[in-house]
Every structure is written in structure tokens, then in C-alpha cells.
Protein backbone atom coordinates (compact mmCIF):
# COMPACT_ATOMS: atom_id res chain seq x y z
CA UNK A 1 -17.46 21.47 -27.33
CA UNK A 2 -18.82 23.57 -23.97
CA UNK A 3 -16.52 23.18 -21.40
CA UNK A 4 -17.66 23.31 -17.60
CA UNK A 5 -16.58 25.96 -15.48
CA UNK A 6 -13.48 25.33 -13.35
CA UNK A 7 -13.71 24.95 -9.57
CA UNK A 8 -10.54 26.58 -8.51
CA UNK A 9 -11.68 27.00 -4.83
CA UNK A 10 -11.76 23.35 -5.01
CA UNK A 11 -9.02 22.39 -6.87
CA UNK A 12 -6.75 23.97 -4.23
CA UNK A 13 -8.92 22.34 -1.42
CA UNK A 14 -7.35 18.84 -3.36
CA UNK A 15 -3.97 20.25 -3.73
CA UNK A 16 -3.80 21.53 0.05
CA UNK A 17 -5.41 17.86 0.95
CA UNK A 18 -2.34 16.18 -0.82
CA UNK A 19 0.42 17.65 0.41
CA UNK A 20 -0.77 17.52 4.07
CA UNK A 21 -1.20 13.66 3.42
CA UNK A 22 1.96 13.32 1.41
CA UNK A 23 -0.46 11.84 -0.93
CA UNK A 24 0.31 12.21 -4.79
CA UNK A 25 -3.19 11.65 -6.37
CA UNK A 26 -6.67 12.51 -5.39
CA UNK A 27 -10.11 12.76 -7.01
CA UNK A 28 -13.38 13.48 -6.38
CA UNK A 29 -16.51 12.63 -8.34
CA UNK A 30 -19.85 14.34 -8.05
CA UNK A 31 -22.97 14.35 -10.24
CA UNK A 32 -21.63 14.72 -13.37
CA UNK A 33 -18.34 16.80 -12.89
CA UNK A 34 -15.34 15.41 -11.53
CA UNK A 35 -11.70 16.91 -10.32
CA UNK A 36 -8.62 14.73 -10.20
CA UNK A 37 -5.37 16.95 -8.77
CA UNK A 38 -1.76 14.91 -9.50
CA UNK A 39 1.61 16.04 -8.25
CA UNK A 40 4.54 14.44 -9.06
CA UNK A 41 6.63 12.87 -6.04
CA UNK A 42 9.33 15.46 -5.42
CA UNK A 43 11.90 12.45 -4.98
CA UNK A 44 10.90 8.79 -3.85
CA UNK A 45 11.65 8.76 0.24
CA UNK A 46 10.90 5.32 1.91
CA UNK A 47 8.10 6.59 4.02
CA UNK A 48 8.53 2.90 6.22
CA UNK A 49 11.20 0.84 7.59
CA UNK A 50 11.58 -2.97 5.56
CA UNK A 51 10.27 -5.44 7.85
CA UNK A 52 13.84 -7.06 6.96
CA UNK A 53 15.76 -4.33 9.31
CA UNK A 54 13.35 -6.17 12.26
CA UNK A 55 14.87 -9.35 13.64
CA UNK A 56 12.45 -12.24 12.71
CA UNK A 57 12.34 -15.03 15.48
CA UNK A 58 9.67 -17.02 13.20
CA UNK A 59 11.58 -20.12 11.89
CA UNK A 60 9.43 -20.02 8.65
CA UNK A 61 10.90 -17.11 7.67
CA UNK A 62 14.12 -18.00 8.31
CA UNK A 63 14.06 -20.06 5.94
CA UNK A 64 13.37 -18.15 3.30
CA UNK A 65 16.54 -16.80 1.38
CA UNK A 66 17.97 -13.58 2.52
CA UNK A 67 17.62 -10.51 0.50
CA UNK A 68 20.95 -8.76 -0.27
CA UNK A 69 21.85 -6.31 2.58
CA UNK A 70 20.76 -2.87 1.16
CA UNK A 71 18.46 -4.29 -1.32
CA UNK A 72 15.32 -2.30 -1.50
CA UNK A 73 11.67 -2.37 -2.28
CA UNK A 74 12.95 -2.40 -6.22
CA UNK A 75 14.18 -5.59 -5.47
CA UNK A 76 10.94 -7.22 -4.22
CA UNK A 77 9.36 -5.34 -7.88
CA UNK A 78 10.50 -8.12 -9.65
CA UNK A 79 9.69 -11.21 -7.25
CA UNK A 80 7.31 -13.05 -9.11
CA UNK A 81 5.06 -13.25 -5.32
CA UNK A 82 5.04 -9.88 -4.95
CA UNK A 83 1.60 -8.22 -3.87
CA UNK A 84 1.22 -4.65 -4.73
CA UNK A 85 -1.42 -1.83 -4.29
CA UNK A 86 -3.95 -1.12 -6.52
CA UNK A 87 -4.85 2.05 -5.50
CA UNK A 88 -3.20 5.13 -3.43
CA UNK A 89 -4.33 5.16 0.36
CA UNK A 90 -3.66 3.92 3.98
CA UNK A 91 -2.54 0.55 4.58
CA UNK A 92 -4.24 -1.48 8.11
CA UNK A 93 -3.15 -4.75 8.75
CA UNK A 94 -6.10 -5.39 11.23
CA UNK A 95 -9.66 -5.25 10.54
CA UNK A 96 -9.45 -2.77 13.75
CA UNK A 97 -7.16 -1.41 15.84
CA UNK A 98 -7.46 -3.90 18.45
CA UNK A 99 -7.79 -6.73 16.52
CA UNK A 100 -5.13 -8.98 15.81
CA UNK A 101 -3.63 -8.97 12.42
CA UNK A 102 -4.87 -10.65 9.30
CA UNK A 103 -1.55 -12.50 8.60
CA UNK A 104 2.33 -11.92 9.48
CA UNK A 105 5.38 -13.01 8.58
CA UNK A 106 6.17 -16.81 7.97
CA UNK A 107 2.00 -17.40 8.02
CA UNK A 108 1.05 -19.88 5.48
CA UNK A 109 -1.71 -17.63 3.08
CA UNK A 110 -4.04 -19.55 0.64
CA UNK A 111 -5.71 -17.78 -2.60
CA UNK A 112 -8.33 -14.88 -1.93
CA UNK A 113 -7.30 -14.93 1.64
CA UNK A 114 -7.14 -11.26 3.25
CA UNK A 115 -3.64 -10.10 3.78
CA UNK A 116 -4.75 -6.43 4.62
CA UNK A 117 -6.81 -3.49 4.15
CA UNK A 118 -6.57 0.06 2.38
CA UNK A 119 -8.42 2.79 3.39
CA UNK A 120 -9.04 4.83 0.15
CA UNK A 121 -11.99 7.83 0.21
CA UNK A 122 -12.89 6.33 3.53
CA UNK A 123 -13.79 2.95 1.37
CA UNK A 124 -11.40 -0.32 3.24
CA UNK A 125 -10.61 -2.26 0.16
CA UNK A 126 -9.60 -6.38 1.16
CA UNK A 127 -6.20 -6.94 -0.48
CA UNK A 128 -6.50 -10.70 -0.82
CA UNK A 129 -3.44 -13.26 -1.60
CA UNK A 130 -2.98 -13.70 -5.46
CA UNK A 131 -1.62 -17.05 -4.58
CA UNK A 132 -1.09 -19.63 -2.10
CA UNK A 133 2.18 -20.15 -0.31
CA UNK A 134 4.05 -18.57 2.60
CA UNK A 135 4.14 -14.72 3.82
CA UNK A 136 7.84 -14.66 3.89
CA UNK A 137 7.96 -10.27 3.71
CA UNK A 138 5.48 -7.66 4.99
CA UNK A 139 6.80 -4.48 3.28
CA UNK A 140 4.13 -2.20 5.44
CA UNK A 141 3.03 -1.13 8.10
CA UNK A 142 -0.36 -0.85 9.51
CA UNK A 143 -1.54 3.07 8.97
CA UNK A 144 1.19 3.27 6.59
CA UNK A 145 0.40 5.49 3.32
CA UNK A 146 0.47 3.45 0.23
CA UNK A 147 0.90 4.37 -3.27
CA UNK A 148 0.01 2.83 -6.57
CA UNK A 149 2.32 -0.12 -7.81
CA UNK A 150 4.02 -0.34 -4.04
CA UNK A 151 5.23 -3.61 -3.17
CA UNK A 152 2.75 -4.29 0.13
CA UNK A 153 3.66 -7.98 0.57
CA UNK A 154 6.01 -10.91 -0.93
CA UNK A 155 4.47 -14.77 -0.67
CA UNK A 156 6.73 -17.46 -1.58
């Protein structure tokens, strides 16, 4: 088995790349070689605020049962409408910056619909609705980081 030479010069080009992003996972493909750099999290900090610690005025959403006070993003893990990121990047809620935003809080969402975008290798990935039924939490914000598995949305 030959093994390619190792781009060290590179490799700390990633590494330097993640921890100015706060990013935990990068990779770059090229040719045939490829370089994929991983840290670990040094300890999971909420890098947002819940859209729960904003006062809602929408009366959709006021329906919608409270979370327990102090209940995190673990919480919304386990909601059977929650909407999570399949990939690491930047969260935009707007197809630009001026734009209004695709949906908010106590909008009614139907499958396939666009609820946001992430920005990943300068690629904007749609993150559509899994499901019909109403936005009742929006768990980012727009040029928020995002990592794999987050919780970006809950739909009731």
C-alpha cells in the first residue's frame, strides 16, 4: 500500500481556518487527494440566544405549549418536529441580506418548503420543511454558525 505524501503546510492552513471560525470540521477535496482536519469541541457553549428568551407577540405561537424555563436545545433533540443540520456551516434565514425571511415564527410551513439556508464551502444548501405544520421555534439566527445534528428549527 503507497501512501501519499502529507501536506502539513496545509493541514495547518485547515486547523488555523477552524479555530478562527470556531468551526469543528473542515475538508477539502482536490484531484485525487483529499484532507479532512477534526477537533473536538473544547466544551459545548450556546453560540446563540433561544428564540424563546425573545418575547413573541405572534398569537400562533402562543399557542403552542411552553417549553420548561431553562430547558435547552437538548430538549427540542427529542421533539419529534425538530429540523436539524445536515452539515457544519453558516446559517441565513434570507435568500439575501435584504430580503425578507423565508419563514418565522408561528408561519404555517408545508413539505419541501424552504425554511433557510447554509452556507457550507461557499455552496447555500435549501433546508426545506420535513413536514407540514406550524413554525412554532426558530433555534437560529441568520449568520449563525451551525454544526452537525443542531436543532435549527421545531414545526408542530
Amino acid at each position: 500500500m503507497s501512501r501519499l505524501p502529507v501536506d502539513t503546510d496545509a493541514i495547518r492552513a485547515l486547523a488555523t481556518i477552524l479555530t478562527e471560525t470556531g468551526l469543528t470540521e473542515i475538508e477539502v477535496a482536490e484531484k485525487d487527494s483529499r484532507i479532512r482536519v477534526v477537533r473536538a469541541p473544547a466544551q459545548m457553549v450556546q453560540a446563540y440566544a433561544p428564540a424563546a428568551a425573545v418575547p413573541s407577540s405572534g398569537t400562533a405561537s402562543a399557542a403552542a405549549p411552553a417549553p420548561v424555563p431553562g430547558a435547552g436545545e437538548a430538549d427540542f433533540a427529542k421533539h419529534p418536529g425538530a429540523v436539524t443540520s445536515p452539515m457544519v456551516g453558516v446559517a441565513y434565514l434570507s435568500p439575501e441580506p435584504s430580503a425578507p425571511a423565508f419563514v418565522s415564527e408561528g408561519h404555517v410551513v408545508s413539505v419541501g418548503q424552504t425554511l433557510m439556508l447554509i452556507e457550507a464551502m461557499k455552496t447555500f444548501n435549501q433546508i426545506k420543511a420535513p413536514r407540514a405544520g406550524t413554525l412554532t421555534r426558530l433555534l437560529v439566527t441568520s449568520g449563525s454558525p451551525v454544526e452537525f445534528g443542531e436543532v435549527l428549527a421545531v414545526i408542530e
